[in-house]
Protein backbone atom coordinates (compact mmCIF):
# COMPACT_ATOMS: atom_id res chain seq x y z
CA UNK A 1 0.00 0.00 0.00
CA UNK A 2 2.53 2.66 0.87
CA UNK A 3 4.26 1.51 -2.47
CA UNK A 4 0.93 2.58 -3.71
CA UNK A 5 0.74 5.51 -2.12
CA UNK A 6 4.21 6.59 -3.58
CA UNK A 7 3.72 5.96 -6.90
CA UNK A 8 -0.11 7.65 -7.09
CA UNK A 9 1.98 10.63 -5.29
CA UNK A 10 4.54 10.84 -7.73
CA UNK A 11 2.41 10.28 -11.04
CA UNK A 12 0.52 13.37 -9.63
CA UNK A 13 3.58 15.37 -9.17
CA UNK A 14 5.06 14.53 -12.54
CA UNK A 15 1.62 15.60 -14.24
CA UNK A 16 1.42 18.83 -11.93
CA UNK A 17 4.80 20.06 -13.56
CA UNK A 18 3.87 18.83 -16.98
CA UNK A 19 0.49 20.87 -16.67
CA UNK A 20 1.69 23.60 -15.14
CA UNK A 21 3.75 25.21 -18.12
CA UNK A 22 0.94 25.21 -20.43
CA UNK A 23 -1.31 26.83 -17.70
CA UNK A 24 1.24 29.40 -16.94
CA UNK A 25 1.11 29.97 -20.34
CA UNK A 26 -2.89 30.25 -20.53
CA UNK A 27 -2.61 32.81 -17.87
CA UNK A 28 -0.38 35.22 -20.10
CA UNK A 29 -2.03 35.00 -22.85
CA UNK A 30 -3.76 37.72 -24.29
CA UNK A 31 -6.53 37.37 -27.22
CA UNK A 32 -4.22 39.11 -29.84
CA UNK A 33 -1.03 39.39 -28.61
CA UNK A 34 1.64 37.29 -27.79
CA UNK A 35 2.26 34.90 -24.80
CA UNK A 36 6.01 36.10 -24.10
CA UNK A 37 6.96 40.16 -24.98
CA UNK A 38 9.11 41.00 -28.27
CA UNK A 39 11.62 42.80 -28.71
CA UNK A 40 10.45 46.22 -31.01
CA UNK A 41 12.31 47.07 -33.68
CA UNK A 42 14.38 50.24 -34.09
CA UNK A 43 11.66 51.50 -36.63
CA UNK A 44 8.52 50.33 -36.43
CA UNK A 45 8.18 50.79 -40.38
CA UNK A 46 8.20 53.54 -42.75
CA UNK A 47 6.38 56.59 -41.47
CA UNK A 48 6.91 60.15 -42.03
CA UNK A 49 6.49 63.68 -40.72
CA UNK A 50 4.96 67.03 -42.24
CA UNK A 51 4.89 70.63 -40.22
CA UNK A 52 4.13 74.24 -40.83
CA UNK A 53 5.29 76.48 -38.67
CA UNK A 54 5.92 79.86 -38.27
CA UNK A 55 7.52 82.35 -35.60
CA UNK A 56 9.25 85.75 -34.62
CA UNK A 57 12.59 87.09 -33.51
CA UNK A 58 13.04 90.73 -32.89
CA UNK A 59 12.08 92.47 -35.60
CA UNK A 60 11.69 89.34 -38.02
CA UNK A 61 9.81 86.57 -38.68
CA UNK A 62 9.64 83.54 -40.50
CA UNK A 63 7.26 80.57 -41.81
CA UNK A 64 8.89 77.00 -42.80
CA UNK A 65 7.72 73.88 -43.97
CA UNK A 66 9.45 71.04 -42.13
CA UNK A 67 10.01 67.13 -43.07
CA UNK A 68 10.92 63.85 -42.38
CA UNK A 69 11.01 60.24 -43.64
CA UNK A 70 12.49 57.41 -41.21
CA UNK A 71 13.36 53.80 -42.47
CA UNK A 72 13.72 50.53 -40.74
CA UNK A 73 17.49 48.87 -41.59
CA UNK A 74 16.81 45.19 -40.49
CA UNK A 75 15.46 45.05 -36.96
CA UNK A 76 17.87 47.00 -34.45
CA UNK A 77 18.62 50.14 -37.04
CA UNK A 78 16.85 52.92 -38.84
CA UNK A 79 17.95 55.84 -40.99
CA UNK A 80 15.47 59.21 -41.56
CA UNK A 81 15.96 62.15 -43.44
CA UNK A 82 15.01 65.35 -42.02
CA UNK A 83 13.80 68.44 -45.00
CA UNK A 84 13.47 72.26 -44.46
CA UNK A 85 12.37 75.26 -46.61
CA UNK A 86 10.48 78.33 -45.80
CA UNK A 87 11.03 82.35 -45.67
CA UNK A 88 13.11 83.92 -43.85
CA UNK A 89 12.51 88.25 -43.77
CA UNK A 90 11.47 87.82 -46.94
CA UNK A 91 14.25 85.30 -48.05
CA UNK A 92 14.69 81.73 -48.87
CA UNK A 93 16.11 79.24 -46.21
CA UNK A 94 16.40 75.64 -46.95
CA UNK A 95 18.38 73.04 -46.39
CA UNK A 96 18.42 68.91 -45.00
CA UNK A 97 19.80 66.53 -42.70
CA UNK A 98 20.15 62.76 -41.94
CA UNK A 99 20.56 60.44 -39.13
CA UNK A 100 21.71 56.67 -38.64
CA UNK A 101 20.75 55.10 -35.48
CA UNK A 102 20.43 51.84 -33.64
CA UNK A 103 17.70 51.97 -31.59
CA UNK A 104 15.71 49.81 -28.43
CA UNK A 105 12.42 51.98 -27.90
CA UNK A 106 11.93 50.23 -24.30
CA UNK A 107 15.49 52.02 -23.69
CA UNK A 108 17.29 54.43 -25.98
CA UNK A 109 18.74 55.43 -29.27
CA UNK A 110 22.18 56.14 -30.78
CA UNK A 111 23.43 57.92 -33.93
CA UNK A 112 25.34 59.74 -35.96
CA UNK A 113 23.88 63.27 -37.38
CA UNK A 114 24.30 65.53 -40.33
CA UNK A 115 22.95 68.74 -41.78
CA UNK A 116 23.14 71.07 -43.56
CA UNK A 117 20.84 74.81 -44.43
CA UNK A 118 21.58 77.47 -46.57
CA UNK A 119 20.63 81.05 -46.34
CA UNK A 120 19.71 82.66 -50.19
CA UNK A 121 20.21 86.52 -48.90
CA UNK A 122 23.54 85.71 -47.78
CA UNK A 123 24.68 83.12 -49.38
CA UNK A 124 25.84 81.65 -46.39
CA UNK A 125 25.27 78.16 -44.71
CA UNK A 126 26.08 76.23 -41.19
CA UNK A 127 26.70 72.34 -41.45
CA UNK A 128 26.96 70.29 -38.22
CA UNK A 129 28.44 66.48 -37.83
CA UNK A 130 28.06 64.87 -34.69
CA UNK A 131 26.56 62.09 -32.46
CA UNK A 132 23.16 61.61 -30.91
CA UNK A 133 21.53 59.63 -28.29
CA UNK A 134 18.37 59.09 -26.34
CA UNK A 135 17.29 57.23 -23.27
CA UNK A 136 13.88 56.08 -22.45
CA UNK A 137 12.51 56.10 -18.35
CA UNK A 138 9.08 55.36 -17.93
CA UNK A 139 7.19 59.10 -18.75
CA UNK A 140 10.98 60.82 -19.25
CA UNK A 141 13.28 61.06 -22.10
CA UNK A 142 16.58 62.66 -22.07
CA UNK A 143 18.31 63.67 -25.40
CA UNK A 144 20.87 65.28 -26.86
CA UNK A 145 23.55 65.58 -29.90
CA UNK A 146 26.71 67.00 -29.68
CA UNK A 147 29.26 67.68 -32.41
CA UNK A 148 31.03 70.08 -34.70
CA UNK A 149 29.76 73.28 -37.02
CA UNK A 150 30.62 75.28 -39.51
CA UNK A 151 29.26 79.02 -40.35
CA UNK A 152 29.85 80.44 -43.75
CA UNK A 153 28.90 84.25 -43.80
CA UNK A 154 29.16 84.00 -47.61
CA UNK A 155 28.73 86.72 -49.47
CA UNK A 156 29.28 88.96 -46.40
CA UNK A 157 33.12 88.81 -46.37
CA UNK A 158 33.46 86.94 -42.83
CA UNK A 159 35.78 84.20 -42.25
CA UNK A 160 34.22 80.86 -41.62
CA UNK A 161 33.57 80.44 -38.01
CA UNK A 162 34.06 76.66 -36.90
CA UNK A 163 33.48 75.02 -33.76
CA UNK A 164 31.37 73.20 -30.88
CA UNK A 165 27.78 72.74 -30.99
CA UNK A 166 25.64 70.67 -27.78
CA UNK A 167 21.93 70.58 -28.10
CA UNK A 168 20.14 68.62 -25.15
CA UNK A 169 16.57 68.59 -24.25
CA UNK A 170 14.83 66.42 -20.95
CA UNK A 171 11.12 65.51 -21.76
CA UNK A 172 8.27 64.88 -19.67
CA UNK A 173 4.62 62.97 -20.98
CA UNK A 174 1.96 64.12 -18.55
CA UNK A 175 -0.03 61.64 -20.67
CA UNK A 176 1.21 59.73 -23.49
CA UNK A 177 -0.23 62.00 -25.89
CA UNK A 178 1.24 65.65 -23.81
CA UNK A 179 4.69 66.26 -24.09
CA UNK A 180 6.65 69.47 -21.98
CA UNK A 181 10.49 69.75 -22.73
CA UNK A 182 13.01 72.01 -21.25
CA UNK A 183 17.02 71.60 -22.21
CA UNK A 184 19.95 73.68 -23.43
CA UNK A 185 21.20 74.85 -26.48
CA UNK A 186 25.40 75.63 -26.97
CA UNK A 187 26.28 77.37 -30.38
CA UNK A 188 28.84 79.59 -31.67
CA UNK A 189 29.70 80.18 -28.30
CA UNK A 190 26.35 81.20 -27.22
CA UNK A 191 23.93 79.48 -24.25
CA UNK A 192 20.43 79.49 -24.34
CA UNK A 193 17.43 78.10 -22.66
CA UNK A 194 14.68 75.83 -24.84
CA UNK A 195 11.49 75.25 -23.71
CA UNK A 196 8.67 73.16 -25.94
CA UNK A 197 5.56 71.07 -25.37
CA UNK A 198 3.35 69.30 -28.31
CA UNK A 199 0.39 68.06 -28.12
CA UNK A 200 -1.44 65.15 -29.97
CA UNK A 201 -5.07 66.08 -30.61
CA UNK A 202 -7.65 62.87 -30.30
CA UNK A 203 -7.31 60.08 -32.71
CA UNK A 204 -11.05 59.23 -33.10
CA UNK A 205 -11.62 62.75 -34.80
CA UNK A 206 -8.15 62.12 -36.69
CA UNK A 207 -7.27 59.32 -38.30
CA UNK A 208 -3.50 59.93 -38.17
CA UNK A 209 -1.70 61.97 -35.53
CA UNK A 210 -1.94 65.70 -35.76
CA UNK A 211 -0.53 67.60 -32.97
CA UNK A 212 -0.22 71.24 -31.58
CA UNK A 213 2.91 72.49 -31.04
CA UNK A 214 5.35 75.19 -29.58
CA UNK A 215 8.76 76.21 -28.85
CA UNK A 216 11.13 79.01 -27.47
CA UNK A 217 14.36 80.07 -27.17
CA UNK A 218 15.66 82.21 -24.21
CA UNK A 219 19.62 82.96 -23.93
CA UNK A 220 23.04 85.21 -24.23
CA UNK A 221 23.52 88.34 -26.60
CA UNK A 222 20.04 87.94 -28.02
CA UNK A 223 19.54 84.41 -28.48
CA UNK A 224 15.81 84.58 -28.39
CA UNK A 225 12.97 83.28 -30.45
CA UNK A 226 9.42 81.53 -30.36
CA UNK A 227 7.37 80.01 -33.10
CA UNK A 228 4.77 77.38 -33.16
CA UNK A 229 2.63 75.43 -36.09
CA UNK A 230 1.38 71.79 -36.70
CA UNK A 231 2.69 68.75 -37.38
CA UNK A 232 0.92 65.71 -39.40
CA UNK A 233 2.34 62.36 -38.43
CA UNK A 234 2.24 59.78 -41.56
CA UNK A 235 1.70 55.88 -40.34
CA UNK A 236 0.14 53.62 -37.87
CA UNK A 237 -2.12 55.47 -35.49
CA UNK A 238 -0.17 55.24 -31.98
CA UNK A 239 0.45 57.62 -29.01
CA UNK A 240 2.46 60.78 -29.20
CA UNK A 241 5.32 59.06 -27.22
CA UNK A 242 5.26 56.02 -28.89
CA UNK A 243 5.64 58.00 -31.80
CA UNK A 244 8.93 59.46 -30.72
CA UNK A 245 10.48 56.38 -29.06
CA UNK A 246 9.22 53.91 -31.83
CA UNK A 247 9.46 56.00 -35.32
CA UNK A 248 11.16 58.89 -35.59
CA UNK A 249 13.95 60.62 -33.87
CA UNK A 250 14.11 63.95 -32.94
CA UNK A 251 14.68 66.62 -35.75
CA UNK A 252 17.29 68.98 -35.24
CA UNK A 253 17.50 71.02 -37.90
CA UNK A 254 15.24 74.00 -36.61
CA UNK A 255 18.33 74.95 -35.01
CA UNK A 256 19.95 75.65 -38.37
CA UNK A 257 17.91 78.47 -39.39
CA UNK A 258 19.17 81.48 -37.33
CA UNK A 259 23.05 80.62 -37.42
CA UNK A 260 23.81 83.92 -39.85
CA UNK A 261 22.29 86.82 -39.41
CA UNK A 262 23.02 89.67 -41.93
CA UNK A 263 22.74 93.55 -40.94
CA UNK A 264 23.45 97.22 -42.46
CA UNK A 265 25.51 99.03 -40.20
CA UNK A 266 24.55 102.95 -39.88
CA UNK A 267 27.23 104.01 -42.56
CA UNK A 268 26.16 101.90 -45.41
CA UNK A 269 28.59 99.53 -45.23
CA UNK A 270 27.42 95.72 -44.39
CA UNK A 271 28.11 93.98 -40.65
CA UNK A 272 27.39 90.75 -40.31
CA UNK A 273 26.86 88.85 -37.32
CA UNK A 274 27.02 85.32 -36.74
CA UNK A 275 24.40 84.44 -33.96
CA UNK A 276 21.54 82.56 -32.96
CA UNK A 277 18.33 83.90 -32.99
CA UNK A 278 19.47 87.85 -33.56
């Protein structure tokens, strides 16, 4: 009998643990998704970008249409390609960029960054090479890009002023669809301040993502600026913050567009000025 016992004990042991798998796996399953979590890809397929946007600084404004495209490379990399054109005072400004990134969107991205805008009044242009990166914490995202520029006055007779560039922003969701940013802008060897928020307006009266948005610039020697527009996202409907963690990265290139600055000086003559936001 206790021979029995045992083996009735054991056969009910052995079929607990053989049963036990598939019922753990019952319990995490999900009707439409699957039992264990993937891994996302870098880009979660093409999708694209479109804004118009407009703003003041001092005495001028501006209005600029703004682009992007982003690619999935395999599963861990993407590449986008960031456009610009619009008016300047009355002038043209236009110009492009690129990035190349591997990218986790449960935990960060990194890249390398180019770009490149040219002003028509001047003839000048800035180009900036350097390295990006973002990391992902629950409702936060920290970013930034660092690298080297180079300002070309142009047709204003000033020598080409290279050197340092750090752009860094620190982003807060108060939902997923409400984004507030603050961070720090280094150029030509001026600081300033950057504040921004964007807003997704409700997908059930859109059928893609249209948001709301705004941005500033407060710093040194007249750095200062604000504009705002909208943006149309192109692809799957999704949250604003899955947008920016799982398609495209952040586009830089608004920073291009106030790197030469061209003014009479009370004589006749021509200044020029290379600055931010003069």
């Amino acid at each position: 009998m206790p021979n029995r016992n045992n083996f009735l004990f054991t056969t009910a042991l052995v079929s607990s643990l053989a049963l036990s798998p598939a019922a753990f796996a019952a319990d995490l399953y999900v009707e439409g998704e699957p039992i264990f979590p993937t891994v996302l890809p870098a880009v979660s397929g093409v999708n694209g970008k479109i804004a118009f946007q407009g703003g003041a600084f001092e005495d001028e404004g501006f209005g600029l249409v703004t682009g992007s495209l982003s690619l999935p490379i395999g599963t861990r990399y993407g590449f986008q390609a960031d456009g610009l054109a619009g008016m300047r005072d009355e002038d043209f400004v236009g110009g492009g960029a690129g990035h190349l990134f591997w990218r986790d969107p449960s935990l960060g991205l990194l890249g390398i960054y180019g770009s490149y805008t040219l002003r028509e009044d001047i003839g000048g242009d800035v180009a900036r090479i350097g390295v990006e990166g973002e990391y992902y914490w629950s409702n936060w995202t920290a970013k930034a890009l660092v690298g080297a520029e180079f300002l070309d006055a142009g047709n204003a007779f000033v020598e080409p002023d290279d050197g340092f560039f750090a752009f860094s922003d620190i982003s807060y969701y108060l939902d997923e669809n409400l984004e507030l940013s603050v961070g720090h802008r280094y150029t030509n060897e001026r600081n300033a301040l950057a504040l921004g928020a964007e807003y997704q307006l409700s997908q059930t009266v859109f059928s893609s993502g249209v948001s709301l948005f705004a941005e500033g610039r407060i710093g040194e020697d007249d750095y200062n600026a604000v504009w705002g527009g909208v943006r149309f996202y192109l692809g799957d409907d999704k949250s604003l913050m899955r947008r920016h963690r799982e398609d495209d990265p952040t586009q830089w290139n608004d920073e291009d567009l106030f790197d030469l600055e061209a003014k009479a000086d009370g004589d006749g003559g021509s200044e020029i000025i290379i600055c931010n936001f003069c």
